[in-house]
N, C-alpha and C. Protein backbone atom coordinates (compact mmCIF):
# COMPACT_ATOMS: atom_id res chain seq x y z
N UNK A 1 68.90 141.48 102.26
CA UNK A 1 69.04 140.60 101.11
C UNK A 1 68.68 139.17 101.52
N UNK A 2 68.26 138.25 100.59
CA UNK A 2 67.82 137.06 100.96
C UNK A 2 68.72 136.18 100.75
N UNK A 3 68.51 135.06 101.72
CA UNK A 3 70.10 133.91 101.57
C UNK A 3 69.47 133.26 99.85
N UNK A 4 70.62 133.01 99.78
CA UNK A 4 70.81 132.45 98.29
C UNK A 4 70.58 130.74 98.82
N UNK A 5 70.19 130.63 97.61
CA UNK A 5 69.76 129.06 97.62
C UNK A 5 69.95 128.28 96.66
N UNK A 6 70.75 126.83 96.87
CA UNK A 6 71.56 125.91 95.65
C UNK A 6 70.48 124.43 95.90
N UNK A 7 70.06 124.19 95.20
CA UNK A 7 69.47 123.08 95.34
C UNK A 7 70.39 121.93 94.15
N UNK A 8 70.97 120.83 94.79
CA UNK A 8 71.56 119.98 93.92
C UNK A 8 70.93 118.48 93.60
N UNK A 9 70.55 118.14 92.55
CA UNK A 9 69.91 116.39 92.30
C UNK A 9 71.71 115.47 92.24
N UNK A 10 72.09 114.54 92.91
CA UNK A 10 73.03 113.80 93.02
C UNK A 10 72.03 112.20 92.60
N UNK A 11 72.59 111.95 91.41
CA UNK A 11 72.47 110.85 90.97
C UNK A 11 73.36 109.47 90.30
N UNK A 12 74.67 109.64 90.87
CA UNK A 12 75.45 109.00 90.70
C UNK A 12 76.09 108.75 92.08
N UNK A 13 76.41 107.36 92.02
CA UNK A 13 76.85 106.95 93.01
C UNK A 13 78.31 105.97 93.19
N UNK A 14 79.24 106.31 92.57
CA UNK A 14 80.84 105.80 92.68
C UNK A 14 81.45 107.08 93.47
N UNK A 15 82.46 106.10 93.53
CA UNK A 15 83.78 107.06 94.40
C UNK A 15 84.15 108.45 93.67
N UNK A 16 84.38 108.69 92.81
CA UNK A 16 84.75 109.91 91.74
C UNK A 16 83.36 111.00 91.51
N UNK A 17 82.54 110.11 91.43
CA UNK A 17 81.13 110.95 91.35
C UNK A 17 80.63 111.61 92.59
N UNK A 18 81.20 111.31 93.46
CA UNK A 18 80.47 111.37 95.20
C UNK A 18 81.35 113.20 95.30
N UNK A 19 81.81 113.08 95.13
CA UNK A 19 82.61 114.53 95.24
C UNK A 19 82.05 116.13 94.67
N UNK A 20 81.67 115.84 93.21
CA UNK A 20 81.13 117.06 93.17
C UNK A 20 79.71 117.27 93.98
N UNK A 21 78.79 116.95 94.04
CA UNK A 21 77.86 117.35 95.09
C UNK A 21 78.03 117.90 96.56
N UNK A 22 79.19 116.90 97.40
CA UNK A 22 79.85 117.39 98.51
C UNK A 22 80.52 118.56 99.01
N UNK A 23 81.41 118.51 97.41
CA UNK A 23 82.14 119.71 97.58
C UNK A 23 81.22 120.82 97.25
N UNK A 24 80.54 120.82 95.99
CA UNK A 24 79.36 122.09 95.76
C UNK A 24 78.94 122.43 97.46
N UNK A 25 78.11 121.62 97.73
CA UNK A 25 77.14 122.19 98.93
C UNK A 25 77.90 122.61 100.06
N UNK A 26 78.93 122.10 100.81
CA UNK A 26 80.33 122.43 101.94
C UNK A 26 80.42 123.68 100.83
N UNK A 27 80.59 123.86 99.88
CA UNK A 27 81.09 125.48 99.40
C UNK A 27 80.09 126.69 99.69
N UNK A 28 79.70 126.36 99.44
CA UNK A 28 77.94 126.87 99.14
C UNK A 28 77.97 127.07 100.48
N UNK A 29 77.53 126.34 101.22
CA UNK A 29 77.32 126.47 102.70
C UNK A 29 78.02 127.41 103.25
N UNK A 30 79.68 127.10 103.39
CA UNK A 30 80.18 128.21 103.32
C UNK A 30 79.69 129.77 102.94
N UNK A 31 79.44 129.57 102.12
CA UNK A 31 79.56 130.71 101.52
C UNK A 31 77.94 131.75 101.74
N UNK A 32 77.33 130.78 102.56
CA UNK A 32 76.47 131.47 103.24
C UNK A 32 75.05 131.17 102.40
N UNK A 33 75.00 129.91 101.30
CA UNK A 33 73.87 129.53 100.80
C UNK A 33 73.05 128.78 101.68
N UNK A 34 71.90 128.55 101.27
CA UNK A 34 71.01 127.79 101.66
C UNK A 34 70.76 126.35 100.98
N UNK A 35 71.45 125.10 101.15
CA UNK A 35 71.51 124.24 100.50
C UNK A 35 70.97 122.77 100.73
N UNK A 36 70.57 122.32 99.63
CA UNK A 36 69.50 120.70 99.82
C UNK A 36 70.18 120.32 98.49
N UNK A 37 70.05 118.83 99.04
CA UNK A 37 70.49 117.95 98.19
C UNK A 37 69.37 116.71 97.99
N UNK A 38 69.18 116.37 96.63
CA UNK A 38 68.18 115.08 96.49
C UNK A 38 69.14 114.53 96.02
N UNK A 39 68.78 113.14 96.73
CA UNK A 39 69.77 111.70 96.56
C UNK A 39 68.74 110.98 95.97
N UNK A 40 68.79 110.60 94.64
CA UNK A 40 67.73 109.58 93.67
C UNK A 40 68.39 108.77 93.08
N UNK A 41 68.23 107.17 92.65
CA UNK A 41 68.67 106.53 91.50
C UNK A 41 69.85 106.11 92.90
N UNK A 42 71.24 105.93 91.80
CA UNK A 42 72.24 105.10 92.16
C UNK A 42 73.03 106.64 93.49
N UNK A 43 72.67 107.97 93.65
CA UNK A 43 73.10 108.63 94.63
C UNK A 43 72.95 108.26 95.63
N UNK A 44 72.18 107.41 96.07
CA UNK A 44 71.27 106.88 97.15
C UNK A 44 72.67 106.44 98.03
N UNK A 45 73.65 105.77 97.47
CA UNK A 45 74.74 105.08 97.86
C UNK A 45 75.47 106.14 98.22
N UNK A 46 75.52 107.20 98.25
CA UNK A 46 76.23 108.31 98.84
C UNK A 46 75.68 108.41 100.52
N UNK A 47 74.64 108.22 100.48
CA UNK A 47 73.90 108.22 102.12
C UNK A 47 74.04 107.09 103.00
N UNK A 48 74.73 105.91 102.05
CA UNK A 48 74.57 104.58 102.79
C UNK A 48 75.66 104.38 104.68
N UNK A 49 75.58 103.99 105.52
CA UNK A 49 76.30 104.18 106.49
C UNK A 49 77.88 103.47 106.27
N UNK A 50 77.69 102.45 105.27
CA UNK A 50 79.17 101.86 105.23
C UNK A 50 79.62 102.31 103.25
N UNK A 51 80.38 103.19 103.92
CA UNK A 51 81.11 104.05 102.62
C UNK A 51 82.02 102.83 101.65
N UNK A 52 82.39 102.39 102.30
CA UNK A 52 83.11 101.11 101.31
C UNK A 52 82.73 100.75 100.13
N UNK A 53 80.94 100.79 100.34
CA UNK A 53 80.51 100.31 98.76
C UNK A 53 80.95 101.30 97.64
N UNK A 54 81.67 102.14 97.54
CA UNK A 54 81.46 103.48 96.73
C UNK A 54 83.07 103.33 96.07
N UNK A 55 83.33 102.42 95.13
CA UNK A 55 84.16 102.53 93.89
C UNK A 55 84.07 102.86 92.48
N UNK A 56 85.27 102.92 92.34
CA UNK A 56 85.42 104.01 90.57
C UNK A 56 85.25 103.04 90.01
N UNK A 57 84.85 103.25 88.59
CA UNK A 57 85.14 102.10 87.03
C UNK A 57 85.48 103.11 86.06
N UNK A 58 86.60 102.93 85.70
CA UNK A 58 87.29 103.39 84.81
C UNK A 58 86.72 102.61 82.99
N UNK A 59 86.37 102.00 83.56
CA UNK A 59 85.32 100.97 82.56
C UNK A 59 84.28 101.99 81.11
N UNK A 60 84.73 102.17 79.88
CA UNK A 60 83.93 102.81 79.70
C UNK A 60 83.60 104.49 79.82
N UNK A 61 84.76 105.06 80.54
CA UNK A 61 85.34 106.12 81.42
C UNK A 61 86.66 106.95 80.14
N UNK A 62 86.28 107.08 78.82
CA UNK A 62 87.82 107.71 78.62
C UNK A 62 88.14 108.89 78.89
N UNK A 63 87.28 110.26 79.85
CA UNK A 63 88.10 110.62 80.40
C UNK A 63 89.25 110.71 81.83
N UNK A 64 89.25 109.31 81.67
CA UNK A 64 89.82 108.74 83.02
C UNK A 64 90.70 108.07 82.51
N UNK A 65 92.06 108.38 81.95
CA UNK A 65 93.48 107.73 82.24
C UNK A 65 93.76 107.63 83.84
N UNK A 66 94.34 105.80 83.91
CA UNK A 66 94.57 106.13 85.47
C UNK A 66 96.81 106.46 85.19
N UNK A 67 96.58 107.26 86.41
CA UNK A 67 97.95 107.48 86.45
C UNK A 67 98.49 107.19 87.95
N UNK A 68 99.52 106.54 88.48
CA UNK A 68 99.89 105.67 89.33
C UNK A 68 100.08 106.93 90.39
N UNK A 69 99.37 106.06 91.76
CA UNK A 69 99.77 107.18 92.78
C UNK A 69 101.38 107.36 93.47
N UNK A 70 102.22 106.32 92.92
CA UNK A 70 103.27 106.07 93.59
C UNK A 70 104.48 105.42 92.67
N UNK A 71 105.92 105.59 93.49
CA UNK A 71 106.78 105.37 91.88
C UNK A 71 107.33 106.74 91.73
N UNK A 72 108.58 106.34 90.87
CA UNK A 72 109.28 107.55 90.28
C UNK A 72 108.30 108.59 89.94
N UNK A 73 108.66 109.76 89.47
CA UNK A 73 108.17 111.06 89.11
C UNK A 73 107.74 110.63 87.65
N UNK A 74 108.54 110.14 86.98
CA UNK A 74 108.95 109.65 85.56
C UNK A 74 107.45 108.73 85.21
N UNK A 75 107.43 107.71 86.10
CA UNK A 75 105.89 106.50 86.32
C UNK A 75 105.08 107.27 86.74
N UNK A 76 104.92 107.98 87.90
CA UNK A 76 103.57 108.62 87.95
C UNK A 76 102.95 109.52 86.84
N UNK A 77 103.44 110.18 85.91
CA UNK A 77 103.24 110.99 84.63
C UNK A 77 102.66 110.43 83.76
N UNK A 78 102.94 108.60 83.73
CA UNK A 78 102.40 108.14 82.58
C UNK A 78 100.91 108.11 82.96
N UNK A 79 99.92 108.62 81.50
CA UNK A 79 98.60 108.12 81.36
C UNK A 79 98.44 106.56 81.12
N UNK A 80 97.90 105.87 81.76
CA UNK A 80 97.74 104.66 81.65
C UNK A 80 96.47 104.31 81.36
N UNK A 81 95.92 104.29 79.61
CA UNK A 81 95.21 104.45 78.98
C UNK A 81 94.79 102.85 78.55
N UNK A 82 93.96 102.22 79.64
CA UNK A 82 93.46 100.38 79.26
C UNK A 82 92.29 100.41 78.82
N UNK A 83 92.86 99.71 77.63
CA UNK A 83 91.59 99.65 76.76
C UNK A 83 90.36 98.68 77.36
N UNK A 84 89.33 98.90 77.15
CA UNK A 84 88.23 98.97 78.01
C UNK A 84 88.22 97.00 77.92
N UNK A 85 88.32 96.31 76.44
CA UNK A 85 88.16 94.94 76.40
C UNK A 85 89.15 94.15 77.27
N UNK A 86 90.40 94.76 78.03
CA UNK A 86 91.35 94.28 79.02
C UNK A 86 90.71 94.64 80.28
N UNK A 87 90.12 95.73 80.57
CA UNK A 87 89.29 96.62 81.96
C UNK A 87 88.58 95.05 82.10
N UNK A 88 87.53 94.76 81.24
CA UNK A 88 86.28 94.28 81.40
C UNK A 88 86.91 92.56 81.86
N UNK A 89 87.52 92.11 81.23
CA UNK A 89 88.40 90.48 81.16
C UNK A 89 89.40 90.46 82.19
N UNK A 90 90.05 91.65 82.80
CA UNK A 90 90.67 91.15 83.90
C UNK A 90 89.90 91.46 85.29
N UNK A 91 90.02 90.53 86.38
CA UNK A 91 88.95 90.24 87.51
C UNK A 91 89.73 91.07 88.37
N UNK A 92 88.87 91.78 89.12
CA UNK A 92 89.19 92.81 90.41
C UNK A 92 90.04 94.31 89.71
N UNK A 93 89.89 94.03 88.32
CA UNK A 93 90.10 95.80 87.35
C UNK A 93 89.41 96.56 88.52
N UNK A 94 87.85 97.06 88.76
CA UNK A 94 87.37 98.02 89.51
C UNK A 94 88.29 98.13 90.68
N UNK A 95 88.26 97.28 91.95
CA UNK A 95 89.36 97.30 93.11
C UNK A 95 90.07 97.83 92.48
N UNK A 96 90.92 97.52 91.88
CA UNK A 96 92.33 97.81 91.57
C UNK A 96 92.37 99.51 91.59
N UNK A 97 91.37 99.87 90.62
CA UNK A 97 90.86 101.47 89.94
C UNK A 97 90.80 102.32 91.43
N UNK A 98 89.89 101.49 92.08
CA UNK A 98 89.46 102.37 93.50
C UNK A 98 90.48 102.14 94.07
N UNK A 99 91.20 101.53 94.31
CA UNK A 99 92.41 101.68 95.38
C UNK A 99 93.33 103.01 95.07
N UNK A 100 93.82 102.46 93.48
CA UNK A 100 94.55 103.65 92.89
C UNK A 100 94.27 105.64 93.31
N UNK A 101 92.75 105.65 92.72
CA UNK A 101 92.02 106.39 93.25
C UNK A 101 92.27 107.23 94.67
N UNK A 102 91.57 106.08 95.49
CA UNK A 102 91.58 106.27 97.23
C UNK A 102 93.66 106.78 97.40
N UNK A 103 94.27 106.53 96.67
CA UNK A 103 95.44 106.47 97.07
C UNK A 103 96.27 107.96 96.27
N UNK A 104 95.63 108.20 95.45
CA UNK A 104 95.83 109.33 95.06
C UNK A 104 95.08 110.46 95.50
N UNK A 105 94.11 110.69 95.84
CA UNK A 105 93.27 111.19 96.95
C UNK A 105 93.90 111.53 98.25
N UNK A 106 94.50 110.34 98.80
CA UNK A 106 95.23 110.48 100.04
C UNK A 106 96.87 111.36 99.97
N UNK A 107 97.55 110.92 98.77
CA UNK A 107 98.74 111.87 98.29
C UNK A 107 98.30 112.88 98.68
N UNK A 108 97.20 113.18 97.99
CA UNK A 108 97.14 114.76 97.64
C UNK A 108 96.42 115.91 98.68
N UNK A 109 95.84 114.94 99.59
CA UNK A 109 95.81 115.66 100.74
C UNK A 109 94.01 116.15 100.41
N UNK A 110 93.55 115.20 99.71
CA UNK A 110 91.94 115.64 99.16
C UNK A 110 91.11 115.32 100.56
N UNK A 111 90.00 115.62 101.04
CA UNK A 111 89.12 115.55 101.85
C UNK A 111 88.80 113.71 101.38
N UNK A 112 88.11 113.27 102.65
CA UNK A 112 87.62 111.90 101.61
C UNK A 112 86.28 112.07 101.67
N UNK A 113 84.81 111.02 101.31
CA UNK A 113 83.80 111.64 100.99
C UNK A 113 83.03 111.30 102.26
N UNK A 114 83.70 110.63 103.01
CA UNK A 114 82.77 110.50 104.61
C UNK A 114 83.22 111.68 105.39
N UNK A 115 84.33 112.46 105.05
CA UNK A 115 84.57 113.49 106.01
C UNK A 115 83.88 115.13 104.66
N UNK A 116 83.94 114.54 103.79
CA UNK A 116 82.74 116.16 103.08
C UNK A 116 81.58 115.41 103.45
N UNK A 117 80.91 114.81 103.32
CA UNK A 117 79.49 114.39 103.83
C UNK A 117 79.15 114.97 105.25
N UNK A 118 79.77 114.80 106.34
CA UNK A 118 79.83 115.37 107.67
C UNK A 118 80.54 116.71 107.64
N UNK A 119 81.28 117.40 106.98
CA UNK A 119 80.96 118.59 106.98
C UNK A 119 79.52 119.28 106.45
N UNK A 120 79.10 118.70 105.21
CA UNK A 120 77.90 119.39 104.66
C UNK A 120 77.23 119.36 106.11
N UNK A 121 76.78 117.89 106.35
CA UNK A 121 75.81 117.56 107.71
C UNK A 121 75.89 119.04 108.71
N UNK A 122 77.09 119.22 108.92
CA UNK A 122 77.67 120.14 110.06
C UNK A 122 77.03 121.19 109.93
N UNK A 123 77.10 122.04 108.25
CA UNK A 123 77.38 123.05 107.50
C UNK A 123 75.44 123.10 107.47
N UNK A 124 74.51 122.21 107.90
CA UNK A 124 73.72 122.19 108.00
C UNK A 124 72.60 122.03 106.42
N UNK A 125 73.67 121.76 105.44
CA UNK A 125 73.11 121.21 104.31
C UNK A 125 71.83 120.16 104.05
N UNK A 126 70.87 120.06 103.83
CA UNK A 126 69.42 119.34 104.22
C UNK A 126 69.63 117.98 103.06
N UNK A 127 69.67 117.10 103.68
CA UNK A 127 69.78 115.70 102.74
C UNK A 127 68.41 115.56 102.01
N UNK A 128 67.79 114.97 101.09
CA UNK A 128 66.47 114.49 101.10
C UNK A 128 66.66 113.15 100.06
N UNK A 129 66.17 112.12 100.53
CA UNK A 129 66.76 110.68 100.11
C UNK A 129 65.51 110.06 99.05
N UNK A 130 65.26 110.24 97.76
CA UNK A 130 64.06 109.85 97.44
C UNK A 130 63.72 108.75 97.76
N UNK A 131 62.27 108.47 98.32
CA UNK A 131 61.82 107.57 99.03
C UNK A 131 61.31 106.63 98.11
N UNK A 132 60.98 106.68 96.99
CA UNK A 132 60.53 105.49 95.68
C UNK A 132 61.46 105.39 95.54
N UNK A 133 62.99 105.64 95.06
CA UNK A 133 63.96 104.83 94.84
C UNK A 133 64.76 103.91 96.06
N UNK A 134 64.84 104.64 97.24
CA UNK A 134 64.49 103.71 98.38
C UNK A 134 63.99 102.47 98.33
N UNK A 135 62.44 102.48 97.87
CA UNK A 135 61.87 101.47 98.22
C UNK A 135 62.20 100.71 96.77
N UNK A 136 62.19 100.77 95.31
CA UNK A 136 62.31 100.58 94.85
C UNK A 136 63.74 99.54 94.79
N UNK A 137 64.80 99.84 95.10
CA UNK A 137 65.89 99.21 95.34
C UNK A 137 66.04 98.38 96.68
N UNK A 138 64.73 98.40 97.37
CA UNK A 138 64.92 97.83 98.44
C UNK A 138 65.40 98.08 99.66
N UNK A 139 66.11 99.09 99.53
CA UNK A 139 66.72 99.60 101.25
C UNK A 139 65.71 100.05 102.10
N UNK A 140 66.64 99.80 102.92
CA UNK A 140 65.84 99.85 104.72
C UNK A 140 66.31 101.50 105.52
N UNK A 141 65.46 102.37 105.50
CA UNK A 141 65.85 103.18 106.46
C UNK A 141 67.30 103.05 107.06
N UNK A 142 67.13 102.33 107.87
CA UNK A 142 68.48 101.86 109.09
C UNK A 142 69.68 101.58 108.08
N UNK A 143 69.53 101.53 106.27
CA UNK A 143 70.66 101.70 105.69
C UNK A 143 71.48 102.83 105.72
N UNK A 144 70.91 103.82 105.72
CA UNK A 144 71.36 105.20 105.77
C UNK A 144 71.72 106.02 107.06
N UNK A 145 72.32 106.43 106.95
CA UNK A 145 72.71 107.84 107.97
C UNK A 145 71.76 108.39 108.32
N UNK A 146 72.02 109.19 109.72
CA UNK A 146 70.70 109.48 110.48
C UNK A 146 70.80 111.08 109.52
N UNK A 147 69.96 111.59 109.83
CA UNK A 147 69.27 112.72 110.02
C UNK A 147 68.86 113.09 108.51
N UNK A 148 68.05 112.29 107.58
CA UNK A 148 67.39 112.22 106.18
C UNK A 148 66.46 112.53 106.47
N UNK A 149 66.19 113.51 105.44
CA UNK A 149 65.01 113.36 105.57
C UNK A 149 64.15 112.65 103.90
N UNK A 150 62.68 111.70 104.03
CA UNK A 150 62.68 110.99 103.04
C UNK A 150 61.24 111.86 102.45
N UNK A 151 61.47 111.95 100.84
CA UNK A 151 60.63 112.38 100.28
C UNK A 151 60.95 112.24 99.06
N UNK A 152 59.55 112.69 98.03
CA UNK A 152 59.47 112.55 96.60
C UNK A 152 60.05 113.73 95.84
N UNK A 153 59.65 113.79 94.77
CA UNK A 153 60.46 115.05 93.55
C UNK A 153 59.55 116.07 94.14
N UNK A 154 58.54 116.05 94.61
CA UNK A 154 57.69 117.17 95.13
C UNK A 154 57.96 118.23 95.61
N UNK A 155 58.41 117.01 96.97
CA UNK A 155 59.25 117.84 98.26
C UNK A 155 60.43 118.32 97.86
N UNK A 156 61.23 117.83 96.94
CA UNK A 156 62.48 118.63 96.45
C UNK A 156 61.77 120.25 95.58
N UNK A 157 61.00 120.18 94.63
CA UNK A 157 60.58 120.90 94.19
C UNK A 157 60.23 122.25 94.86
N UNK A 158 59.83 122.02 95.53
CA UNK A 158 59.33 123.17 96.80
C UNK A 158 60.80 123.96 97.29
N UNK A 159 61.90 123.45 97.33
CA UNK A 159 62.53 124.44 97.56
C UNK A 159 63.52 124.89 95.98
N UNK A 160 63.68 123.32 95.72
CA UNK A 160 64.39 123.81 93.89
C UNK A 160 63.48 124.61 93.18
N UNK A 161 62.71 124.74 93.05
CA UNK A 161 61.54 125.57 92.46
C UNK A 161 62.03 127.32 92.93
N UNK A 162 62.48 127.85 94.36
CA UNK A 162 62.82 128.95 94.75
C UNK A 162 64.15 129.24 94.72
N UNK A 163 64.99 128.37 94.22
CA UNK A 163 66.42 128.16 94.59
C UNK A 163 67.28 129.09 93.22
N UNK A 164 68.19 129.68 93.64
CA UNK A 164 68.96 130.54 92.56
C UNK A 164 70.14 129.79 91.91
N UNK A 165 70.80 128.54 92.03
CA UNK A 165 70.84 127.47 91.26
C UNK A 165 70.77 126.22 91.38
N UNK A 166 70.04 125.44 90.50
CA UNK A 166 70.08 124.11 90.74
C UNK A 166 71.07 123.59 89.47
N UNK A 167 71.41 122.07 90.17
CA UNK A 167 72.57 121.29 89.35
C UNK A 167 72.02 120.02 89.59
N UNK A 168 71.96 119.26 88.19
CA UNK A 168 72.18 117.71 87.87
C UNK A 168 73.50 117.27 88.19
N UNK A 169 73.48 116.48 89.16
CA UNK A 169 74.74 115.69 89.08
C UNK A 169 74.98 113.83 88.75
């Protein structure tokens, strides 16, 4: 039988978004697929070497009530549903979102996305970093993590084209 093959497009690039692609392909991998990922557009920031840049916006987001990582049982339950014209007018809203986030993440005992990124790596998952949005946005090679490889929709094509599922992310 032939290895199965997941080809995924990752085109979003915040903290909340960085996860399903990671986790897909570490599964996949697992599970004995053959898996590539194209990083295009704002995914690009998923490959970058300093993970820090990669926060949530709840901004615009309603299915994202934030609910407090910490606090009575009673406070953590509440949906804390801010309306987007308070999000936008109060300064350091995003921080605030990503901390929350990062901190509920850590409760819960979730992987974070520099340690699924280096499993995929491990798991031998094939990066491919589109190289016009690269250049397009300006980054430098030496922004990214080693072992990319850089190419167009082409080169993705060639294996998404044979692949038994592909996913927009």
């Amino acid at each position: 039988m032939d290895q199965k093959k997941l080809a995924i497009i990752a085109t979003k690039g915040t903290l909340d978004w960085a996860y399903p692609p990671f986790i897909l392909a570490s599964t996949a991998a697992a599970l004995d697929y053959e898996v590539q990922i194209f990083f295009t557009f704002y995914g690009l920031q998923l490959l970058r070497k300093d993970m820090s840049v990669l926060k949530v916006s709840p901004l615009g987001n309603p299915g994202m009530p934030m609910k407090m990582p910490f606090g009575p049982k009673w406070f953590r339950g509440i949906n804390w549903n801010i309306p987007n014209a308070v999000q936008s007018l109060v300064p350091g809203y995003e921080s605030v979102a990503t901390s929350l986030m990062k901190q509920t993440i850590k409760n819960n005992g979730v992987a974070t996305i520099p340690d699924l990124r280096e499993m995929c790596q491990e798991a031998d998952v094939k990066f491919i970093a589109c190289q016009m949005t690269v250049e397009l946005f300006g980054f430098e090679h030496g922004d990214f993590i080693d072992g990319l490889e850089y190419g167009g929709a082409a080169t993705f094509f060639e294996f998404a084209g044979e692949s038994d599922i592909c996913l927009y992310i």
